[in-house]
Protein backbone atom coordinates (compact mmCIF):
# COMPACT_ATOMS: atom_id res chain seq x y z
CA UNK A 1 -95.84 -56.89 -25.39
CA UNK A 2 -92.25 -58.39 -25.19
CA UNK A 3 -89.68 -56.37 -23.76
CA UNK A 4 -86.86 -55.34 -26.45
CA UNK A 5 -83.97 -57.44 -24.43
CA UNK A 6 -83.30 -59.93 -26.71
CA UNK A 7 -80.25 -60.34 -28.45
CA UNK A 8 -79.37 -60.45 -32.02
CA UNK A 9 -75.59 -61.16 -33.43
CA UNK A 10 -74.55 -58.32 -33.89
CA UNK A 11 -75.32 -57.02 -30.47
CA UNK A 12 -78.45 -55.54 -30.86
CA UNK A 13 -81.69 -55.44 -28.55
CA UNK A 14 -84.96 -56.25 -30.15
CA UNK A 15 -88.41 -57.09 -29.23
CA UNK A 16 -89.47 -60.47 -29.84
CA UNK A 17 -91.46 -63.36 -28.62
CA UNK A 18 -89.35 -66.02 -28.24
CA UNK A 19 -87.09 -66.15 -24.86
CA UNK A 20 -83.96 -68.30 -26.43
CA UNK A 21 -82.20 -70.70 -24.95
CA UNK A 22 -79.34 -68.89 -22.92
CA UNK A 23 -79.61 -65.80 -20.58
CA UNK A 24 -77.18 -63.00 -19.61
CA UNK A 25 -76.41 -59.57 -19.23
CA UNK A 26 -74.52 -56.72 -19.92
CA UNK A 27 -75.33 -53.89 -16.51
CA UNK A 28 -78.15 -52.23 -16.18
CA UNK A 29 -79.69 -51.34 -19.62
CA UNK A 30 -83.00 -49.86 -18.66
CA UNK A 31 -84.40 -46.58 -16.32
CA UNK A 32 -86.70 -46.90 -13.72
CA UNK A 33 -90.06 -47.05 -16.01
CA UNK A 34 -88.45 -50.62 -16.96
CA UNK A 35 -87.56 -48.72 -20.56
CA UNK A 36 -84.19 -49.75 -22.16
CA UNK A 37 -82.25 -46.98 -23.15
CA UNK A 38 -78.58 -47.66 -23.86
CA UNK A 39 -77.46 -51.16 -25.55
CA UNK A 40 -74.35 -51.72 -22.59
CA UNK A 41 -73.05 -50.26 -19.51
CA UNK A 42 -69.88 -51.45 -18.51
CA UNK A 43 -67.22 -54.25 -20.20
CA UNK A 44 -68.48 -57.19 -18.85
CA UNK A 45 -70.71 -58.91 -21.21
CA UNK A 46 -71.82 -62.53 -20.09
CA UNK A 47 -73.84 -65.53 -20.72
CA UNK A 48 -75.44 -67.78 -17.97
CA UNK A 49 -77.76 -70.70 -17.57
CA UNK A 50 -81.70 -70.17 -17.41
CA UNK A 51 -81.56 -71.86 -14.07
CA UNK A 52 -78.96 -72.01 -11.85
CA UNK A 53 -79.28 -73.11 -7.69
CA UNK A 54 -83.32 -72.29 -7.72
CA UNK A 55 -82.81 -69.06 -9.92
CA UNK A 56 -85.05 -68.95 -13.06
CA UNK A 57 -84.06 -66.57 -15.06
CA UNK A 58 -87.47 -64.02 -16.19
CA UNK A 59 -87.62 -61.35 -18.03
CA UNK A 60 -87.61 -58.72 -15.75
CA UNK A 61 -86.09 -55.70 -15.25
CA UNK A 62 -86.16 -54.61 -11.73
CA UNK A 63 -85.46 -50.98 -10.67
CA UNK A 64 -81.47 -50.48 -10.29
CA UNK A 65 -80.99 -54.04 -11.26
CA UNK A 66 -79.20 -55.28 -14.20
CA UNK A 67 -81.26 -56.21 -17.44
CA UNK A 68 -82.33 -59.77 -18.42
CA UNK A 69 -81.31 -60.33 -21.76
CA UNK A 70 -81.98 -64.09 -23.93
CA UNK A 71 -80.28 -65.48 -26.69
CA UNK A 72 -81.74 -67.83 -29.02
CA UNK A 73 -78.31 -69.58 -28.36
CA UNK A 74 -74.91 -70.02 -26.42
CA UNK A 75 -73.66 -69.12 -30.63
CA UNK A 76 -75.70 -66.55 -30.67
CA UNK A 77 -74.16 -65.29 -27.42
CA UNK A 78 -70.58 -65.69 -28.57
CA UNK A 79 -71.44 -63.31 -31.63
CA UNK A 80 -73.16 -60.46 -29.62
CA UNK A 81 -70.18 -60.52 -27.90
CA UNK A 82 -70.47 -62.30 -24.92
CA UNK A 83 -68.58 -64.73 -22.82
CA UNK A 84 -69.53 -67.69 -20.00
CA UNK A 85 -70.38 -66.80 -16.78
CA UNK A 86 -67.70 -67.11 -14.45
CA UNK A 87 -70.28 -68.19 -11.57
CA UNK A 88 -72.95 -70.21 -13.17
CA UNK A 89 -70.89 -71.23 -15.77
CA UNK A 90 -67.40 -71.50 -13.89
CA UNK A 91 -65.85 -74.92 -15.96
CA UNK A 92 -67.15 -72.95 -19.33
CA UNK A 93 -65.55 -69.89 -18.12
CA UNK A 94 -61.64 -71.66 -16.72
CA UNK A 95 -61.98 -73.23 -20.44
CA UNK A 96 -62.73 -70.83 -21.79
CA UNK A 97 -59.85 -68.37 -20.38
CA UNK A 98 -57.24 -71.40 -20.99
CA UNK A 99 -57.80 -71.40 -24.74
CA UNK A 100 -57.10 -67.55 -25.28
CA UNK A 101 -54.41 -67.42 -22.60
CA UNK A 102 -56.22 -64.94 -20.31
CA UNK A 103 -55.24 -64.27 -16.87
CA UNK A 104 -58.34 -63.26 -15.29
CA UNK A 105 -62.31 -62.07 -16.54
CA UNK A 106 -61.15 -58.32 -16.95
CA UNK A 107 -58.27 -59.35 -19.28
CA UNK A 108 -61.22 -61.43 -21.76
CA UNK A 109 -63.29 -58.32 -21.12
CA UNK A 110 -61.23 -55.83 -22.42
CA UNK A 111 -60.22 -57.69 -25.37
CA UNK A 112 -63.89 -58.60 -26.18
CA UNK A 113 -64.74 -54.91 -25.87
CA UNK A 114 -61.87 -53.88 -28.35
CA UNK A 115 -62.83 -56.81 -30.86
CA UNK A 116 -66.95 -55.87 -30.61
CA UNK A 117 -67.18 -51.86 -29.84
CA UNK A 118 -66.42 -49.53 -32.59
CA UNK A 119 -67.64 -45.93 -31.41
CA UNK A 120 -70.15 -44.38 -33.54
CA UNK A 121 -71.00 -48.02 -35.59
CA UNK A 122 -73.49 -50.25 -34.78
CA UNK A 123 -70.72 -53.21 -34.36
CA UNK A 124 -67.42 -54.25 -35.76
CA UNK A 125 -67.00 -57.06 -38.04
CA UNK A 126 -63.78 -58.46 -39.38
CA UNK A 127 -62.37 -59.43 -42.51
CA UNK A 128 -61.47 -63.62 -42.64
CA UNK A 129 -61.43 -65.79 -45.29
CA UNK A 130 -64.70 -68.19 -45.45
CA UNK A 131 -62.18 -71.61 -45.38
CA UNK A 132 -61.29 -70.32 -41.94
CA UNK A 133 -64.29 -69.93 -40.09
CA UNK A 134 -64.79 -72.01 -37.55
CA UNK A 135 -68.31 -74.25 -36.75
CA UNK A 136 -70.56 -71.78 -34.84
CA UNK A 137 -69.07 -68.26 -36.13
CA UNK A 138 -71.88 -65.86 -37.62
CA UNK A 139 -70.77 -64.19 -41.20
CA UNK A 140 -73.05 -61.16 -42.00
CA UNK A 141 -74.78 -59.81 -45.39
CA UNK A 142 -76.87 -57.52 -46.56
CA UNK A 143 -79.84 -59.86 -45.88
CA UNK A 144 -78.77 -60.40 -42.76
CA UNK A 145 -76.60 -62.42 -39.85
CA UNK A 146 -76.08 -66.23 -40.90
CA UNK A 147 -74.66 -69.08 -38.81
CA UNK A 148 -71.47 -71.16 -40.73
CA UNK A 149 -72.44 -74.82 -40.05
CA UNK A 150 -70.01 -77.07 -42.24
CA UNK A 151 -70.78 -76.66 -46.07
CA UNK A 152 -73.89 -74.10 -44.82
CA UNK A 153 -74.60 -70.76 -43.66
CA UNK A 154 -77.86 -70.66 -41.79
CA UNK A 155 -80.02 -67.41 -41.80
CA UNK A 156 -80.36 -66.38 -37.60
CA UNK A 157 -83.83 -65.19 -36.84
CA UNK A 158 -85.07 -64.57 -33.07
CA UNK A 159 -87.11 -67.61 -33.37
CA UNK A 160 -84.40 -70.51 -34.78
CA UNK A 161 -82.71 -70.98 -37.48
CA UNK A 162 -84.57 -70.01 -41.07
CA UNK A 163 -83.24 -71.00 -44.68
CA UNK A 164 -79.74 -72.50 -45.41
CA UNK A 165 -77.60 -71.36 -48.32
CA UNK A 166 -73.82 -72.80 -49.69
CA UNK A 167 -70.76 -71.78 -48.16
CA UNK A 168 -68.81 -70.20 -50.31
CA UNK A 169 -65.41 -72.30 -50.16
CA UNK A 170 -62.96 -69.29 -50.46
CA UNK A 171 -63.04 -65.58 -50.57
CA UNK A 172 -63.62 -63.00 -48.02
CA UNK A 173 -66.48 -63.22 -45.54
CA UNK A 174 -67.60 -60.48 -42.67
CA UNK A 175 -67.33 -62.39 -39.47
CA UNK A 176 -69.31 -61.03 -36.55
CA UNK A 177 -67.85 -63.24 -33.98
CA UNK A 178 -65.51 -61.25 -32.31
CA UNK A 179 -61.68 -63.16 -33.46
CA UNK A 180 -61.38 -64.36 -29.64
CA UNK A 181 -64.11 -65.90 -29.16
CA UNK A 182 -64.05 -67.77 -33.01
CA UNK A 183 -60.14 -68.86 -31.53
CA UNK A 184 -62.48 -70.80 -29.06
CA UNK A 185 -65.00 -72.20 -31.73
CA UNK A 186 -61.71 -73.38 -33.44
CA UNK A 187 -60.95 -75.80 -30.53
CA UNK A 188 -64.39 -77.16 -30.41
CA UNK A 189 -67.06 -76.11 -27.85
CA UNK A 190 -69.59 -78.28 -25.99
CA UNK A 191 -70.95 -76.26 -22.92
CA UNK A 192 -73.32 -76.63 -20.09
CA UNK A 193 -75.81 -74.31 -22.34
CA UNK A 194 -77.04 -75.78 -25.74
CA UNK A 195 -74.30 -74.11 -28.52
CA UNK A 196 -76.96 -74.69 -31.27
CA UNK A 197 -81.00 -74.24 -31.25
CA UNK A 198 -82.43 -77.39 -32.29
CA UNK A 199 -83.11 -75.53 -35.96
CA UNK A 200 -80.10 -75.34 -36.62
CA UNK A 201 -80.21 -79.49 -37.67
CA UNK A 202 -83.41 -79.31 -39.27
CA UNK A 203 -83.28 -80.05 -42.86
């Protein structure tokens, strides 16, 4: 039975087979029976590598320790909310804070919090127009979270990326991504964790 600790776009935990491609966490999630309770504890949200000087990162969720959580992707990761490692990830990271003018993790944490956390909703979204989405942002609809690849938006399932449907050229679109972290997918973004699951170019 998999454990409910991977991550969707919008933020949420869910129960599914397939491990992803990135890890991370966001504090410790879960009580002492290894149940997860409570979707965060704390502002900093991160992403890491799956292997990183001898660690392999398994889903595990030790007593008192923080919770393993998987995204299908490092995009996937950006629209929960989340933001490179500063250890594992530390050139991602020192990019990452030079494109949005940061001065340290806690000043990218609190803005990510403000941009993602709307108390007593599920997650905030924000109004942009669809000609301004960046590559890699996630739009959302009432059928679900897609992926905005070029002309496409590409429906995000735990598993990869499922059918593919127009962008529209104009007119208002829900973005998930939280504005900061699309500001980064504007400048282009090439990693040390794969950006895209390999689904995402299958035609």
């Amino acid at each position: 039975m998999p454990l409910r600790n991977r991550v969707t776009p919008l933020g949420a935990l869910v129960a599914a087979p397939e491990r992803g491609l990135v890890y991370g966490n966001r504090g410790c999630l879960h009580n002492d029976a290894g149940e997860i309770y409570r979707n965060w504890r704390g502002r900093r949200w991160i992403s890491c590598q799956l292997e990183f000087r001898g660690r392999h990162r398994e889903s595990v969720v030790p007593p008192g320790g923080y919770t393993s959580l998987f995204f299908l992707d490092d995009a996937t990761a950006f629209a929960a909310g989340h933001r490179p490692c500063a250890e594992c990830r530390r050139e991602d990271f020192e990019r990452y804070k030079e494109i949005v003018g940061a001065r340290n993790a806690d000043a990218i944490d609190a803005r990510l919090h403000l941009e993602r956390v709307v108390p007593g909703t599920p997650r905030q979204c924000h109004a942009v127009d669809f000609g301004d989405l960046p590559d890699g942002a996630f739009v959302a609809f009432a059928e679900g979270t897609f992926l905005v690849l070029g002309d496409a938006l590409l429906r995000w399932t735990p598993g990869g990326y499922a059918y593919r449907k127009p962008r529209p050229p104009r007119g208002e679109a829900q973005m998930v991504t939280p504005p900061m972290s699309a500001s980064v997918l504007a400048e282009g973004w090439n990693g040390v964790v794969p950006f895209l699951h390999p689904s995402a170019y299958a035609r």
